[in-house]
Protein backbone atom coordinates (compact mmCIF):
# COMPACT_ATOMS: atom_id res chain seq x y z
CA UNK A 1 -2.87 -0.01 23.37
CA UNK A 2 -4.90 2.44 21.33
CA UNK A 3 -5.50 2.05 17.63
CA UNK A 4 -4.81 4.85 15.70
CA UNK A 5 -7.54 5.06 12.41
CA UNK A 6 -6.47 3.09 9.34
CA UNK A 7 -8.57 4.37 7.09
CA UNK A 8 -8.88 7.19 4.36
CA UNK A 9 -5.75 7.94 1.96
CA UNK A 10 -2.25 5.77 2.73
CA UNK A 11 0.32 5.79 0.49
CA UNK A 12 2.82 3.18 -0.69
CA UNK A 13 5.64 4.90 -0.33
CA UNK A 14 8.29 4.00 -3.16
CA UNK A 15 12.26 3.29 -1.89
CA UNK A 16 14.25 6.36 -3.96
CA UNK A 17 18.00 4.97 -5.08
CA UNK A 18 20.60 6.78 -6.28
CA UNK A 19 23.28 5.18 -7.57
CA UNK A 20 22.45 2.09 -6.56
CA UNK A 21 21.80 2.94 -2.58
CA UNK A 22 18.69 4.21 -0.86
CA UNK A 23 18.23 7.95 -1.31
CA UNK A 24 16.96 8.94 2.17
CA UNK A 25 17.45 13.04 1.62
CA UNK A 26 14.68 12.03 -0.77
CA UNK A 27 12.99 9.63 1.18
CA UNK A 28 12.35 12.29 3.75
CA UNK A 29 11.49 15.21 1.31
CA UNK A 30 8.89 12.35 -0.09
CA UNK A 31 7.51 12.05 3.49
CA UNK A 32 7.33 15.49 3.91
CA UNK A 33 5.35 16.42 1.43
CA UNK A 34 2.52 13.36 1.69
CA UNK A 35 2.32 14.53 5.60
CA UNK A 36 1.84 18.42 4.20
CA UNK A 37 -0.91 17.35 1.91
CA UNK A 38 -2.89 15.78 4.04
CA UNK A 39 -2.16 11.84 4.23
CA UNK A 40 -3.87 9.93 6.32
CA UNK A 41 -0.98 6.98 6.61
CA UNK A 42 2.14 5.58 4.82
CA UNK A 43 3.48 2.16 3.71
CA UNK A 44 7.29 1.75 3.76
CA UNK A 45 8.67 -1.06 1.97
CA UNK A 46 5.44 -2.74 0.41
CA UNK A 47 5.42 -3.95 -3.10
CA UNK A 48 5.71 -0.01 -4.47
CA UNK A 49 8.84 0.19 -2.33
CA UNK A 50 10.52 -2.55 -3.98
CA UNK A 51 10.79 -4.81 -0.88
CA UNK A 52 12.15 -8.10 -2.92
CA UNK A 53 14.93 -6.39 -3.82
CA UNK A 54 16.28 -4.23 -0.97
CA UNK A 55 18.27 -6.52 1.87
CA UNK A 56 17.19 -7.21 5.11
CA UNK A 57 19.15 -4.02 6.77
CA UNK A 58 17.91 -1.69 3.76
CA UNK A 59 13.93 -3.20 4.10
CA UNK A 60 14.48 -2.06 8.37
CA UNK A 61 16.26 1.08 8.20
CA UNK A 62 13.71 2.47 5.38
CA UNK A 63 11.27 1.42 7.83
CA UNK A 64 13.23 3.26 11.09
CA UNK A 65 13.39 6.43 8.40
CA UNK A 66 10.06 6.71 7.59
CA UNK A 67 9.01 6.37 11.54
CA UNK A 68 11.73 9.00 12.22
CA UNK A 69 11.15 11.57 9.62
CA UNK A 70 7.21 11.09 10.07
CA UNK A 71 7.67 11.69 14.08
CA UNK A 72 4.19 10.23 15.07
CA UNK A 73 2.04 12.72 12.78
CA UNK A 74 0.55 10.08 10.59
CA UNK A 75 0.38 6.10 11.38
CA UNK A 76 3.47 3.83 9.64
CA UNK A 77 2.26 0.58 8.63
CA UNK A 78 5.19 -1.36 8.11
CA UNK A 79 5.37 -3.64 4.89
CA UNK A 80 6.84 -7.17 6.58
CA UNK A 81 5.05 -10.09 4.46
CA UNK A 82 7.43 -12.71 2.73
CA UNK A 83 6.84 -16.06 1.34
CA UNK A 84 9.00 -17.12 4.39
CA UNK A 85 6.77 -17.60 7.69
CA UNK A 86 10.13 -17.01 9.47
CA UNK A 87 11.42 -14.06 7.97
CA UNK A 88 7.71 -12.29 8.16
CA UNK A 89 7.81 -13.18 11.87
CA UNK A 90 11.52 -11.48 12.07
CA UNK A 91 10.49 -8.33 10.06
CA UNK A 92 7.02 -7.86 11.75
CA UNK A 93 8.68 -8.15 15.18
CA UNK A 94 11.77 -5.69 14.16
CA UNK A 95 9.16 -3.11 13.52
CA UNK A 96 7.04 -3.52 16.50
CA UNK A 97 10.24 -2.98 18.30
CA UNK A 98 11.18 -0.15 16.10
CA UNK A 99 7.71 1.81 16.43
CA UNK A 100 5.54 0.81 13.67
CA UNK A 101 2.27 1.52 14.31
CA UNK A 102 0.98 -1.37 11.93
CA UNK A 103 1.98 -4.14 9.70
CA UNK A 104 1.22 -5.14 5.93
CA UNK A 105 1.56 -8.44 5.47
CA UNK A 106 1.28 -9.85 2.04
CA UNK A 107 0.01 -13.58 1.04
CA UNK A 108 3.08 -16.00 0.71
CA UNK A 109 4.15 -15.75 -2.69
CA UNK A 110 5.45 -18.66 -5.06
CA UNK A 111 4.96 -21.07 -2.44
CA UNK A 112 1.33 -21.42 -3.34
CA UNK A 113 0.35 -22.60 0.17
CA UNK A 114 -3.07 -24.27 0.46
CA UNK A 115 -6.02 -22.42 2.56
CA UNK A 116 -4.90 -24.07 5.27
CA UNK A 117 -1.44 -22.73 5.32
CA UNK A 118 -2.52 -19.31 4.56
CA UNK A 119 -4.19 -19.12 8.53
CA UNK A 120 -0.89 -20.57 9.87
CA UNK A 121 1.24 -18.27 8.22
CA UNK A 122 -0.83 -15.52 9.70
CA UNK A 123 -1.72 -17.08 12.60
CA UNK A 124 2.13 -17.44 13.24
CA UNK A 125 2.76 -13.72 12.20
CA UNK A 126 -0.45 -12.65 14.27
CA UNK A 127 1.37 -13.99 17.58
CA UNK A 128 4.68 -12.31 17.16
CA UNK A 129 3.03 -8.60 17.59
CA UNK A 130 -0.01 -7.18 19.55
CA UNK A 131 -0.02 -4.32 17.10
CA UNK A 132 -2.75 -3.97 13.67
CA UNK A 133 -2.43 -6.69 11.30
CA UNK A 134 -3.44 -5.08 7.81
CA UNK A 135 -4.07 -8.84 5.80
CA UNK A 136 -2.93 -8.03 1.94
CA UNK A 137 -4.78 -9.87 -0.39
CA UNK A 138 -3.14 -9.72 -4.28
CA UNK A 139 -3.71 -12.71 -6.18
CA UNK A 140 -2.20 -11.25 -9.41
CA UNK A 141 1.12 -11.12 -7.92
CA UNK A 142 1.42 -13.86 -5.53
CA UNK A 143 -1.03 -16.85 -7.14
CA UNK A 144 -3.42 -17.33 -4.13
CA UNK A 145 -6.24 -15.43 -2.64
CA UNK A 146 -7.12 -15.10 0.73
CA UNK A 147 -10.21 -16.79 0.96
CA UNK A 148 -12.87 -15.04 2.78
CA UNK A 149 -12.74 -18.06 5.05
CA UNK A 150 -9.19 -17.46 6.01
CA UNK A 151 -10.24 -14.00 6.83
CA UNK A 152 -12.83 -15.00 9.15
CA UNK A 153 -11.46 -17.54 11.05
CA UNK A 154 -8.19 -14.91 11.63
CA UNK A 155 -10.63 -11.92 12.86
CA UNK A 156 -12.41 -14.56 15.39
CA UNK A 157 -9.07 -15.30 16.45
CA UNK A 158 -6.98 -11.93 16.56
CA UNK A 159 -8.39 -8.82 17.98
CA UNK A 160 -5.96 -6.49 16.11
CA UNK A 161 -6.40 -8.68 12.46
CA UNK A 162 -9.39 -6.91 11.19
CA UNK A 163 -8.14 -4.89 7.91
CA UNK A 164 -7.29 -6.42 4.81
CA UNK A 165 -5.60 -4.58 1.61
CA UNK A 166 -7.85 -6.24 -1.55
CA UNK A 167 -6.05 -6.15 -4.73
CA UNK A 168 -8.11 -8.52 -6.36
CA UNK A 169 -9.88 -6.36 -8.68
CA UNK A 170 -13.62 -7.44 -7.81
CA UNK A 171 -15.98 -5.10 -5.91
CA UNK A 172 -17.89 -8.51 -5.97
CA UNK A 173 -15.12 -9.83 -3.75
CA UNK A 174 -15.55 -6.31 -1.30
CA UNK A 175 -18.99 -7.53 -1.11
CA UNK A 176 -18.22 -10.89 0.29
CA UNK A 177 -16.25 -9.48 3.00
CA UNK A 178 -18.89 -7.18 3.84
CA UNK A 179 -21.69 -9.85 3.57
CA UNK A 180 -19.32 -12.44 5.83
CA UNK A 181 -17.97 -9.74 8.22
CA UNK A 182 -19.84 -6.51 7.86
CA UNK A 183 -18.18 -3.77 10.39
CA UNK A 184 -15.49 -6.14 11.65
CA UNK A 185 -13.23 -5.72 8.65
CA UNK A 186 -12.47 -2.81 7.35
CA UNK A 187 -11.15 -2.97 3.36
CA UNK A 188 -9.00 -0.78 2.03
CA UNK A 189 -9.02 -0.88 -1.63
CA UNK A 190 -5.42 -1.86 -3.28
CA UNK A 191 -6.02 -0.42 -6.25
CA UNK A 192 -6.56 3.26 -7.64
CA UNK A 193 -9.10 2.90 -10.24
CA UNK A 194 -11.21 0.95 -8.11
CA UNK A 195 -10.85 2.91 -4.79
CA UNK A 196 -14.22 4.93 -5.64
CA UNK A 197 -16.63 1.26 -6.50
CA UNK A 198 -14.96 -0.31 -3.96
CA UNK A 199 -15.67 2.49 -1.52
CA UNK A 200 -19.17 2.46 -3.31
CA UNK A 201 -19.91 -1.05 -1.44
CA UNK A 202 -18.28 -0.35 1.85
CA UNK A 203 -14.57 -0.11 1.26
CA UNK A 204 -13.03 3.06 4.01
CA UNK A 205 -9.92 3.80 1.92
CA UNK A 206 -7.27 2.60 0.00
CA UNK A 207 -3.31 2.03 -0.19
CA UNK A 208 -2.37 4.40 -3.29
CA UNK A 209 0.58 4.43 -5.57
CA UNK A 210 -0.81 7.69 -7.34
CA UNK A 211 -0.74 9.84 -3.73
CA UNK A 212 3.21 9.14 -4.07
CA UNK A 213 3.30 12.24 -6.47
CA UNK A 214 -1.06 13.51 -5.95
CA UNK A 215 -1.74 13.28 -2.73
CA UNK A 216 -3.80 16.27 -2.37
CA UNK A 217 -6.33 14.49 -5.52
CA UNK A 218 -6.69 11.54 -3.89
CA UNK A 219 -6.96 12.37 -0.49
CA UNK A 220 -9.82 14.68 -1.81
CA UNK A 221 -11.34 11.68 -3.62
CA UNK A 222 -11.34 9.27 -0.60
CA UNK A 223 -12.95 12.20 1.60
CA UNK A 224 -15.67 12.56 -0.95
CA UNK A 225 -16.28 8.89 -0.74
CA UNK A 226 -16.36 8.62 3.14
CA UNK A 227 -18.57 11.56 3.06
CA UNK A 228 -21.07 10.00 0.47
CA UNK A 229 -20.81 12.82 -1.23
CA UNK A 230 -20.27 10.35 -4.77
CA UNK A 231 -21.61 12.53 -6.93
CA UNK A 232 -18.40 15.14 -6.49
CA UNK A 233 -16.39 11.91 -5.80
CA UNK A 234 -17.28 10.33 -9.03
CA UNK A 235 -16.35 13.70 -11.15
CA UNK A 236 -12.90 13.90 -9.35
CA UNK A 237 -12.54 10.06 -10.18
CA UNK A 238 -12.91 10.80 -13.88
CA UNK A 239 -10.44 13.30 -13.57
CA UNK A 240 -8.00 11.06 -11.94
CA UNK A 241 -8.59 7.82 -13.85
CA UNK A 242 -6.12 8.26 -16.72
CA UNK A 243 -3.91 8.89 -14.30
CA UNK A 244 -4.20 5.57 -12.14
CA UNK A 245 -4.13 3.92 -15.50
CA UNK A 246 -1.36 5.25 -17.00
CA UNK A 247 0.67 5.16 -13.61
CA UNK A 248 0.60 0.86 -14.42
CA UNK A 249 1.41 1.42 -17.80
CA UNK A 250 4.52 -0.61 -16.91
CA UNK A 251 5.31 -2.73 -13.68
CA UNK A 252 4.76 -0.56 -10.78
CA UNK A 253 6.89 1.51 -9.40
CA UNK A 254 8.69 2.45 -12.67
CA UNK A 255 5.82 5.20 -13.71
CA UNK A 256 5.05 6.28 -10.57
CA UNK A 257 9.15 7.16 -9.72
CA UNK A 258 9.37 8.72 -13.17
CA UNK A 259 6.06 11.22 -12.06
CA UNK A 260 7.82 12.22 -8.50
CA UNK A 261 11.03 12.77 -10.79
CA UNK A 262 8.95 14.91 -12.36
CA UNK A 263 7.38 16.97 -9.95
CA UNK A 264 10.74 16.90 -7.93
CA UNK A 265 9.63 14.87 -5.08
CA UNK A 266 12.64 12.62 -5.69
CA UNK A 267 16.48 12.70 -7.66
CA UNK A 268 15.94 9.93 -10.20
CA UNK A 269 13.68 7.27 -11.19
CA UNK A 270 16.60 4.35 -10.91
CA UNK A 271 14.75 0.94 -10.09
CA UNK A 272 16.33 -2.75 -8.96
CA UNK A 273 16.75 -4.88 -11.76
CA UNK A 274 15.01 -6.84 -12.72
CA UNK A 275 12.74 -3.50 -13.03
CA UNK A 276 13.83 -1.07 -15.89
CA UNK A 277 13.35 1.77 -16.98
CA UNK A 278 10.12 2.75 -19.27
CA UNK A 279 10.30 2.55 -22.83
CA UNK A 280 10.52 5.81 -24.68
CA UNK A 281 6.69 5.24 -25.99
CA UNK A 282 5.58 4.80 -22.43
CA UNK A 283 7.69 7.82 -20.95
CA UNK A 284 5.84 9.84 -23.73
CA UNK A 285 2.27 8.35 -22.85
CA UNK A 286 2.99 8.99 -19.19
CA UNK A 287 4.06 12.47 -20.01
CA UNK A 288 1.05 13.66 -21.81
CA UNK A 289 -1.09 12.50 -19.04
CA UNK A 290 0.72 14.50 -16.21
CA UNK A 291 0.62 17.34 -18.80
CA UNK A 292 -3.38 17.40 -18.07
CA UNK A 293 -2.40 18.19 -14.17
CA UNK A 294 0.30 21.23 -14.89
């Protein structure tokens, strides 16, 4: 099977509701646009999508959407981690079958599993597809890291685990990976503000929640980077860095759904409880920053 590149600018798509359903009309407007300005990949139903709260038929038929309305012009990494081995087999398998190019696949969250477990779990996950593994790494949200370790042992293993999403803040921690691995892992960074230091030390892209609503920016920014070319990369970054702050102002996705409301990439900026909407202050903070991009 050939690998299509996962590198450069992917976005983590957010799930638009309305009324309390999935909005696909703008769903597919949303993909439309990233694949007109240049996106180099996109994430259905990862942690930006709201996967813990949309049901198992929502979480696959966003998936099937985003494969249909993208029609093979960009890769689709499907988002398929749970804190349930089982049910990240079951999701990862339904979209190999449905034509994912690639799966995310989060740490097990809550369940605090021990090193140890961690390889199972992906081992386990690892088996059910022949298609990229993209490890996702996000201590903050799910309690455990993936040890560098774990990430070895899985690349000598698997031929198609050799990408990991790092949300861990620490370019020290890109570093590691690097050291441990060098050209056999690619890192993507999971964060916006870091994606230019993390790119600084080796990292080939990153999985954005600001390209939602600026792709064009941060596809720039990531091209810079992979160019070396950090001396225009790290002016652009300025630019953009109030933004990628301000768009976590509150849990992500709320600001990032109220900036494509904005900009008219989707119909409203209704979240799953228990998400809210922002608080008046915030919507005013976030407002004065997109201001600066009019």
């Amino acid at each position: 099977m050939k690998l299509r590149p996962l590198t450069g600018t992917i976005t983590a798509l957010v799930t638009p509701f309305l009324k309390g359903q999935v909005d696909y009309a703008s769903l597919k407007k949303l993909v439309s646009y990233q694949i007109k300005g240049g996106i180099d990949g996109l994430v259905p139903v990862g942690t930006t999508g709201e996967s813990p709260t949309l049901s198992h038929q929502e979480h696959m038929e966003v998936i099937r959407a985003v494969i249909a309305d993208t029609a093979g012009r960009v890769p689709v990494i499907a988002g398929t981690g749970s804190n349930s081995t089982h049910e990240a087999i079951e999701l990862t398998q339904l979209s190999h079958e449905a034509g994912a190019d690639a799966m995310l696949v989060v740490a097990p969250y809550y369940n605090k599993p021990s090193q140890e477990g961690l390889f199972r779990h992906f081992c386990a996950i690892a088996d059910a597809t022949d298609k990229p593994i993209i490890l996702y790494s996000i201590p903050g949200r799910c309690g455990i890291e993936i040890g560098v370790p774990v990430v070895e042992r899985l690349r000598a293993k698997y031929n198609h685990v050799r990408w990991i999403k790092e949300a861990g803040g620490s370019v020290d921690r890109v570093d590691q990976l690097k050291q441990a691995l060098g050209s056999d892992i690619t890192v993507l960074s999971g964060d916006d503000s870091l994606t230019l230091p993390f790119m600084s030390v080796g990292a080939e892209g990153v999985i954005s929640v600001a390209s939602n609503v600026y792709v064009r920016e941060v596809t720039q920014l990531v091209r810079l980077a992979l160019a070396e070319d950090f001396a225009k990369a790290r002016k652009l970054h300025r630019k953009l860095y109030p933004l990628f702050k301000t768009l976590f102002i509150e849990p992500n996705p709320v600001p990032v759904k109220a900036a494509a409301l904005r900009r008219g990439l989707i119909t409203s900026t209704e979240v799953r409880e228990p998400l809210c909407d922002m608080t008046p202050a915030n919507a005013k903070t976030l407002e004065a920053v997109l201001a600066t991009f009019d």
